[in-house]
Protein backbone atom coordinates (compact mmCIF):
# COMPACT_ATOMS: atom_id res chain seq x y z
CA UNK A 1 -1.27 -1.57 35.39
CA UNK A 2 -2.16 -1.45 31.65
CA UNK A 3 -4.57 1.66 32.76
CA UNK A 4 -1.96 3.19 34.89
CA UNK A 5 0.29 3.25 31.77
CA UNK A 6 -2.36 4.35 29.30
CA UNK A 7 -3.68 7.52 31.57
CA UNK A 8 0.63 8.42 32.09
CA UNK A 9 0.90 8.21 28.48
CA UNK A 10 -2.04 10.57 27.77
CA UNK A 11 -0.99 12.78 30.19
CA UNK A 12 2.76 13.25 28.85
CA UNK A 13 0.71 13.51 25.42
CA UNK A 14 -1.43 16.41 26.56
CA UNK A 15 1.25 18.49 28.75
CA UNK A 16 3.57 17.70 25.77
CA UNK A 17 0.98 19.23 22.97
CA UNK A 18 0.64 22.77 25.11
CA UNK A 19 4.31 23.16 24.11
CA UNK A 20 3.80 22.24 20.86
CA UNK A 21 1.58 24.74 19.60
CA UNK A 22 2.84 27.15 21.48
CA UNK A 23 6.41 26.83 19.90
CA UNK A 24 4.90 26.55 16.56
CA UNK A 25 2.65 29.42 17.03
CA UNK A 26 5.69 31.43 17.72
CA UNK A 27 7.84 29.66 14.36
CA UNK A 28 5.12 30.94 12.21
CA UNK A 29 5.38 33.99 13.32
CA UNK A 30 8.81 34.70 13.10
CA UNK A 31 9.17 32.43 10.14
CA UNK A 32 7.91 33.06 6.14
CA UNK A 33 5.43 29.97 7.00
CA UNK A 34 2.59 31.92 8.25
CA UNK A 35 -0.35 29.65 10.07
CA UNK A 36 -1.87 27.74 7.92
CA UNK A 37 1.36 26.70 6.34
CA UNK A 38 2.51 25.66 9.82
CA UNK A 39 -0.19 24.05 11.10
CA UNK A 40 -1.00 22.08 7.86
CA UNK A 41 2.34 20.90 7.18
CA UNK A 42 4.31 21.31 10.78
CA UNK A 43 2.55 20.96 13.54
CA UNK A 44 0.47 18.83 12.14
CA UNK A 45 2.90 16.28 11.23
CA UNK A 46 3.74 16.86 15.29
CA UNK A 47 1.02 16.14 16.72
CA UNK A 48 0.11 12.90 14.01
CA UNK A 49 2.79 11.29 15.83
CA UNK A 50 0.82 9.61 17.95
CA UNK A 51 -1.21 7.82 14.85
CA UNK A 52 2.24 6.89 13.57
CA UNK A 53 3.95 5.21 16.45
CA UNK A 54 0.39 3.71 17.16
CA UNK A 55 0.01 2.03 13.78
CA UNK A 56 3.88 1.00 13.94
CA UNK A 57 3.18 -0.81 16.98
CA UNK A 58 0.49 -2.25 15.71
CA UNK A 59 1.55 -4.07 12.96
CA UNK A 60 4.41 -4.75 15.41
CA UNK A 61 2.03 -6.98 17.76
CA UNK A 62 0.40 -8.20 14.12
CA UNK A 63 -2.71 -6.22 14.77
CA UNK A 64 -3.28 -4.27 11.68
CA UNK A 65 -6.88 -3.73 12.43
CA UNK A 66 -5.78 -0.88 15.41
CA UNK A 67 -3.22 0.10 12.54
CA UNK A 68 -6.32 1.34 10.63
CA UNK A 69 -9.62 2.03 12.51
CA UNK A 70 -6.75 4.31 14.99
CA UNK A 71 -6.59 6.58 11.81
CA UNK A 72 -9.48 6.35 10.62
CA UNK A 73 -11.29 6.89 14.15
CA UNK A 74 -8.42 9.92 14.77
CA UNK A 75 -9.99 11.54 12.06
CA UNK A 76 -13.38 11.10 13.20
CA UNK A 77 -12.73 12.67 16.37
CA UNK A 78 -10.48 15.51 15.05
CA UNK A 79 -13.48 17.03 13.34
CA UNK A 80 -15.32 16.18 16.43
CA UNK A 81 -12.98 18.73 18.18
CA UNK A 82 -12.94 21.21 15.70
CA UNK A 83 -16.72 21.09 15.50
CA UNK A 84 -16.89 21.36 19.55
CA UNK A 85 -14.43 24.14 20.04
CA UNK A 86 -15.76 26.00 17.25
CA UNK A 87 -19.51 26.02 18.77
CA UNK A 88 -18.19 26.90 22.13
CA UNK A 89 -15.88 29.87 20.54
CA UNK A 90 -19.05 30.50 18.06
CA UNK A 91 -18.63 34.27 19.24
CA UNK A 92 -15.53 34.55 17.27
CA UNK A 93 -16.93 32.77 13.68
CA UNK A 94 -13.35 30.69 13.81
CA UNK A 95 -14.23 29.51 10.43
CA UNK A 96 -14.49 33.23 8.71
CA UNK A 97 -11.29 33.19 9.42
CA UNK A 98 -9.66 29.94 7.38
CA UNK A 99 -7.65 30.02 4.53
CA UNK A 100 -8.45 29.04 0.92
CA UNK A 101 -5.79 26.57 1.51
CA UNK A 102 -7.11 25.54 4.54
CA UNK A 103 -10.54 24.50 2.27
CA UNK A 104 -8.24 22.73 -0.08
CA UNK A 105 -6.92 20.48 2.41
CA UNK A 106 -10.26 19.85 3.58
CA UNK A 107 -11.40 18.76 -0.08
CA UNK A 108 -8.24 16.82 -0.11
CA UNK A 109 -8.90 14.89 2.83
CA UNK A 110 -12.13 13.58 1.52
CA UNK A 111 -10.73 12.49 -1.46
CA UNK A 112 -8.15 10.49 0.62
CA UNK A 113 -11.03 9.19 2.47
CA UNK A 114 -13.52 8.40 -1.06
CA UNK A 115 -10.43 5.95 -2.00
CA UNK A 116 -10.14 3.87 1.06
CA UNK A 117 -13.66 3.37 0.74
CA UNK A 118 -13.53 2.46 -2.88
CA UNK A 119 -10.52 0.56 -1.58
CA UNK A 120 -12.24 -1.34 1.41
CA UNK A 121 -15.78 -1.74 -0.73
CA UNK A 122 -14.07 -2.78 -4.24
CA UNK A 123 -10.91 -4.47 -3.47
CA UNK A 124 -9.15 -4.38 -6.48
CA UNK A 125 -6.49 -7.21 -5.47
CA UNK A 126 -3.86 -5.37 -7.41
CA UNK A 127 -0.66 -4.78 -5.49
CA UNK A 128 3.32 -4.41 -6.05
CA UNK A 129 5.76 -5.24 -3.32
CA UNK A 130 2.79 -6.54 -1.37
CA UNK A 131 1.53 -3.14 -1.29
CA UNK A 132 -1.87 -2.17 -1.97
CA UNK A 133 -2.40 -0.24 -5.79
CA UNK A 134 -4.55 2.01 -3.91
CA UNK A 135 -1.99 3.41 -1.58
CA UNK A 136 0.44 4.41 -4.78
CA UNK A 137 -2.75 6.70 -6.02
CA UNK A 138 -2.92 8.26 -2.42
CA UNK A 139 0.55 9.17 -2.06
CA UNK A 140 0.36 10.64 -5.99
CA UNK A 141 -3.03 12.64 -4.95
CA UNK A 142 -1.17 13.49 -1.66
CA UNK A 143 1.70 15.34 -3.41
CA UNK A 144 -0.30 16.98 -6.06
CA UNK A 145 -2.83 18.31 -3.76
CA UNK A 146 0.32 19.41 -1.59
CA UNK A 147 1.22 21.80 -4.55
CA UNK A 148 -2.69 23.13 -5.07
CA UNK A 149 -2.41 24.31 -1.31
CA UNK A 150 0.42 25.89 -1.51
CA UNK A 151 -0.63 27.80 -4.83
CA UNK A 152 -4.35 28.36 -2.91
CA UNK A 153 -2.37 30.16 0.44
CA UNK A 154 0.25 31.87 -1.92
CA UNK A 155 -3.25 33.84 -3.82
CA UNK A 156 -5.59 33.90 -0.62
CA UNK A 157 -6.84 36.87 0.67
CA UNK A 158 -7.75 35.75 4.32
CA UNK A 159 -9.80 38.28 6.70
CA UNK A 160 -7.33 39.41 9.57
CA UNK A 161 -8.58 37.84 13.35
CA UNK A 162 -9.82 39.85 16.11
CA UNK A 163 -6.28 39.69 18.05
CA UNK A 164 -3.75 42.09 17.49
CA UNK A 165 -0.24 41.17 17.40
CA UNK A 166 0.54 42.76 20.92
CA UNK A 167 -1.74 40.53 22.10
CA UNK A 168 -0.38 37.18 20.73
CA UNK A 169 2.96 38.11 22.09
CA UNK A 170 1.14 39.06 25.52
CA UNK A 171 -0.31 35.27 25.56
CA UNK A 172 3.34 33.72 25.51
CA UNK A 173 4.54 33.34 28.66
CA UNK A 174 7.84 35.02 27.98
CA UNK A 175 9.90 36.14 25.65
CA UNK A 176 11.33 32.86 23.51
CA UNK A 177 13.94 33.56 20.43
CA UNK A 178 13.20 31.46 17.23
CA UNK A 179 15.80 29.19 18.22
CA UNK A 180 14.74 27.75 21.85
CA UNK A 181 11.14 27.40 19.83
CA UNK A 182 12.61 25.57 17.31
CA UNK A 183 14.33 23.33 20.34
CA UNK A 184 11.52 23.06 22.18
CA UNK A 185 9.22 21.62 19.39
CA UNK A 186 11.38 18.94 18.31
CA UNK A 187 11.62 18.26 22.09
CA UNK A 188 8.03 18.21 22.80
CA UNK A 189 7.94 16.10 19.51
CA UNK A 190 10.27 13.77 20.49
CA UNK A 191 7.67 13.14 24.02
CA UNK A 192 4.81 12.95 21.73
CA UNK A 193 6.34 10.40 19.63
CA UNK A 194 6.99 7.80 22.81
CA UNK A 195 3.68 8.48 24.29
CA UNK A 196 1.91 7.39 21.11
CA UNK A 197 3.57 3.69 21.38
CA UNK A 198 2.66 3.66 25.10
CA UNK A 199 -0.95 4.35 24.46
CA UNK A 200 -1.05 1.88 21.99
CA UNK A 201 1.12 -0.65 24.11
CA UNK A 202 -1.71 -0.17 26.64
CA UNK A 203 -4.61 0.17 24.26
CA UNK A 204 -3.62 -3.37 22.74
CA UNK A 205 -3.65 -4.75 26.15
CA UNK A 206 -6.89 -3.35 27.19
CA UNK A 207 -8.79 -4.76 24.12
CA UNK A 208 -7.29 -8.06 24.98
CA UNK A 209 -8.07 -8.13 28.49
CA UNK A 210 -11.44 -6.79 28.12
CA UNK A 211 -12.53 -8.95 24.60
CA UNK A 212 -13.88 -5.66 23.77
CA UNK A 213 -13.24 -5.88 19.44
CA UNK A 214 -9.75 -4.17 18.67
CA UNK A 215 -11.90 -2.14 15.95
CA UNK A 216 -13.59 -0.57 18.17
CA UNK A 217 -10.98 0.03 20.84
CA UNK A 218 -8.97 1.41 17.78
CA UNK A 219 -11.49 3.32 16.74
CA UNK A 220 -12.56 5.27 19.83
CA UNK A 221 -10.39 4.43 22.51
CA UNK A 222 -6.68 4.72 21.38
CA UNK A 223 -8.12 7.22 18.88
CA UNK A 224 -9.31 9.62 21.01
CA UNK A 225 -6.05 9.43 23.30
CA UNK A 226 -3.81 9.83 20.49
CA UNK A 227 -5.86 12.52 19.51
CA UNK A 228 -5.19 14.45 22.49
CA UNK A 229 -2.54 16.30 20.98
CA UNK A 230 -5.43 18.20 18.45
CA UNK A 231 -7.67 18.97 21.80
CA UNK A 232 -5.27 21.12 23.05
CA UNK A 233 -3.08 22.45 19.69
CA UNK A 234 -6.17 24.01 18.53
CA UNK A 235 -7.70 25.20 22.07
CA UNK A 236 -4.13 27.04 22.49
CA UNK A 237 -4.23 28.47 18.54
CA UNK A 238 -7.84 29.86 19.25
CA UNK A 239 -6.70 31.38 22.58
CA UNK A 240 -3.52 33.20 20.83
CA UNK A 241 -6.21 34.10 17.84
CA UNK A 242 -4.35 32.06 15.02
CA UNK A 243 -7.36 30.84 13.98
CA UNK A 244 -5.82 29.27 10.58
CA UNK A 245 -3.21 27.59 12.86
CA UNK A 246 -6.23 25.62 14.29
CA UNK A 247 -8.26 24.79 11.61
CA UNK A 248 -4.81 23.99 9.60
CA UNK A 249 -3.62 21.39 12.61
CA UNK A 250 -7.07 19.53 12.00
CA UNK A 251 -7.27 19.16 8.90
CA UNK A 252 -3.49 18.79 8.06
CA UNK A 253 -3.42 16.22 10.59
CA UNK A 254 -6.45 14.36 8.74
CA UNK A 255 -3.98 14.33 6.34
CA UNK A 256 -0.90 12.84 7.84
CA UNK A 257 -2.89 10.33 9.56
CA UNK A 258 -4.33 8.74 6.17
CA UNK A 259 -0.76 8.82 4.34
CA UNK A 260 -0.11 6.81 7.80
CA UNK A 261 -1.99 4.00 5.80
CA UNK A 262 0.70 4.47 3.43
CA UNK A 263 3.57 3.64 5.69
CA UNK A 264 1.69 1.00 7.55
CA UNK A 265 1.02 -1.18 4.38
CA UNK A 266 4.84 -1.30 3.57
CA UNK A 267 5.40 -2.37 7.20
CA UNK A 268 2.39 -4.93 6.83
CA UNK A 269 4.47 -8.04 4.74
CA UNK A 270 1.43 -10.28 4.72
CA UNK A 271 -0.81 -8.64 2.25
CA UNK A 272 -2.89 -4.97 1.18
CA UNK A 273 -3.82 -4.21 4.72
CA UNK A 274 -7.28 -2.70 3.74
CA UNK A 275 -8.01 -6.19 3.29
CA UNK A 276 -7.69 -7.17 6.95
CA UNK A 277 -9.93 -4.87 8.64
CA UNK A 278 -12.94 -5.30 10.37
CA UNK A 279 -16.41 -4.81 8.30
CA UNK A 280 -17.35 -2.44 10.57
CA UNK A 281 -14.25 -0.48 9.00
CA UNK A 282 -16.85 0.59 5.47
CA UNK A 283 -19.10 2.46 8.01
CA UNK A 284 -16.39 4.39 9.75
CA UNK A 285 -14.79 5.40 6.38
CA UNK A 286 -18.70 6.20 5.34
CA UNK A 287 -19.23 8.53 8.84
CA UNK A 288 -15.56 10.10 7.39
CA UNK A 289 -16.78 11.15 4.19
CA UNK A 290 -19.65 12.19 5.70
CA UNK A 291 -18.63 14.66 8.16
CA UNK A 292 -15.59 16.51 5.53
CA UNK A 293 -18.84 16.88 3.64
CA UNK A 294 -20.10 19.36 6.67
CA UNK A 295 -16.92 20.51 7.80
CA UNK A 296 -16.51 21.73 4.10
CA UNK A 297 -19.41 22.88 3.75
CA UNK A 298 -19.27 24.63 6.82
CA UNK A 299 -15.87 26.45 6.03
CA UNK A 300 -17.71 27.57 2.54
CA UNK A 301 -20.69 28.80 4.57
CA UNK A 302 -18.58 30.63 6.94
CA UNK A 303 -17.15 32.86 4.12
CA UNK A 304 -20.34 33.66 2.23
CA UNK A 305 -22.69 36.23 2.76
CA UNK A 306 -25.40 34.39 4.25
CA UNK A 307 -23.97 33.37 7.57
CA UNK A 308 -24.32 35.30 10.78
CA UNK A 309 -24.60 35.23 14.30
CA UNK A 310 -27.55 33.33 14.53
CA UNK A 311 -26.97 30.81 12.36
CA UNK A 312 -22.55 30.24 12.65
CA UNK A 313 -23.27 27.14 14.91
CA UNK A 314 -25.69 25.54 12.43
CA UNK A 315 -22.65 22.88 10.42
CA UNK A 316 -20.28 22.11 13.34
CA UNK A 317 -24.04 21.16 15.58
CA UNK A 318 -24.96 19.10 12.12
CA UNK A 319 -21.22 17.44 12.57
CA UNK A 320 -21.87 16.76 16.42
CA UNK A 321 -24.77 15.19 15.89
CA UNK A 322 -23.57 12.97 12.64
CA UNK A 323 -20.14 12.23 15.11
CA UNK A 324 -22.87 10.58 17.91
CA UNK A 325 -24.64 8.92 15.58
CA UNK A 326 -21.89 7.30 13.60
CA UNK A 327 -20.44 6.81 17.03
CA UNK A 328 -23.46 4.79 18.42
CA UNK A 329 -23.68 2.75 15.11
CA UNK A 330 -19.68 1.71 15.11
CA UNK A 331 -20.30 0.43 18.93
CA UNK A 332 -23.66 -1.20 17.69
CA UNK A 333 -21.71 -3.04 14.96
CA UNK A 334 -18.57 -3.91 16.07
């Protein structure tokens, strides 16, 4: 039964996500957002929905270690798809196409990620309200880094994609107003939202049942299903050629899902919930900081002079490779 549910839930995830993107591909077009605004801030928000009701029900069952590694492993794998997609759309250099902004949230991410290491390696046992000192300095860096995106999109000077406006509108499936979009995404939302605490329902049942670790199951399991939402927001924005939409869900995502930390240590009454993860926890955060190295440098390689056709694929094959290797470890260790 608990498989049943968890393969329902992913499905209503997945079917759910097509109409997300679509209906905020169609807001930032009509809209003064544009498409890395939207899918940094918007849609990625959306689709981190899953991460959110998963870590909620988490610490509801008093299993903060899914709470965590589900982030943490959701950001693994986001990169993972963005890497993927953009080697089998090499043709179209995806990344030539990003925002400045889009490179600040990157950096911003790994900064996230360097102090939930520090956190997890150096405890520093400080806390107020029973909330870790570490996740006050991530919401400040969260909000400041907020602003230095929105000043880095406001001055970018971004290459236009291949795709002409005609044939955007073409790829919709009809004409929708602003309105039934705006509708529709809050709808498709609202799906995403219930699906998440399903998964994770079923995800904490499977990982009892099977005595496989919760860590791991968090990490790779429930991650990857919660993740489903990325898969196909950024396979839709590279079909309708909003290229920053794509790379903007990813990556803004990255971010929601770490301020997700945030909201789960307030939940958490016990203690600082860094402190009651799995060890295997400082190697996944390790694998995170190592692949935003490569996906930034791989956005910074994209837009200089050197790169080409026959060498595009050469950071998001170095991030595939690093993914299945950090993957293999986690399993080894956990």
């Amino acid at each position: 039964m608990m498989y049943i549910l968890f393969i329902v839930a992913a499905v209503a995830t997945v079917l759910s996500a097509v109409k997300l993107s679509t209906y905020a591909d169609i807001i930032g077009e009509r809209t003064s957002l544009g498409g890395m605004m939207v899918g940094t801030l918007l849609l990625a928000g959306a689709t981190s929905l899953p991460e959110l009701t998963t870590s909620i029900t988490a610490i509801a069952v008093d299993n903060p270690d899914i709470a965590v590694s589900n982030v943490l492993g959701s950001n693994l794998f986001n990169l993972f798809i963005l890497a993927i997609l953009d080697l089998y759309y090499r043709k179209k250099q995806v990344l030539t196409y990003v925002d400045r902004g889009n490179i600040t949230t990157a950096y911003m991410s790994f900064g996230l990620s360097a102090i939930i290491f520090i956190s997890v390696m150096l405890p520093s046992g400080y806390h107020f309200m029973n909330i870790g000192i570490e996740m006050y300095l991530m919401v400040i860096f969260y909000i400041v880094g907020l602003k230095i995106i929105g000043k880095s999109n406001a001055n970018s000077a971004v290459p236009e994609t291949a795709a002409s406006s005609e044939e955007t509108e073409a790829y919709h499936t009809g004409a929708i107003s602003l309105k039934k979009a705006k509708v529709g995404f809050v709808i498709a939302a609202a799906v995403i939202f219930i699906s998440g605490s399903l998964l994770t329902i079923a995800g904490d049942a499977i990982a009892v049942s099977t005595g496989i670790s919760s860590s791991f199951v968090g990490t790779f399991l429930i991650a990857g299903a919660t993740s489903l939402p990325e898969v196909v927001t950024v396979l839709v924005a590279i079909q309708l050629a909003n290229y920053n939409l794509a790379v903007g869900n990813i990556l803004g995502s990255n971010l929601f899902n770490i301020m997700i930390l945030v909201f789960a240590d307030i939940l958490y009454r016990q203690e600082a919930i860094l402190t009651m993860v799995h060890p295997v926890t400082t190697f996944t955060v390790i694998a995170l900081l190592g692949l935003n190295i490569i996906i930034i440098g791989g956005m910074l390689f994209a837009r200089s002079k050197a790169v080409s056709l026959k060498n595009y694929y050469l950071p998001s094959s170095a991030l595939v490779v690093a993914y299945l290797i950090s993957s293999y470890i986690i399993f080894t260790l956990s």
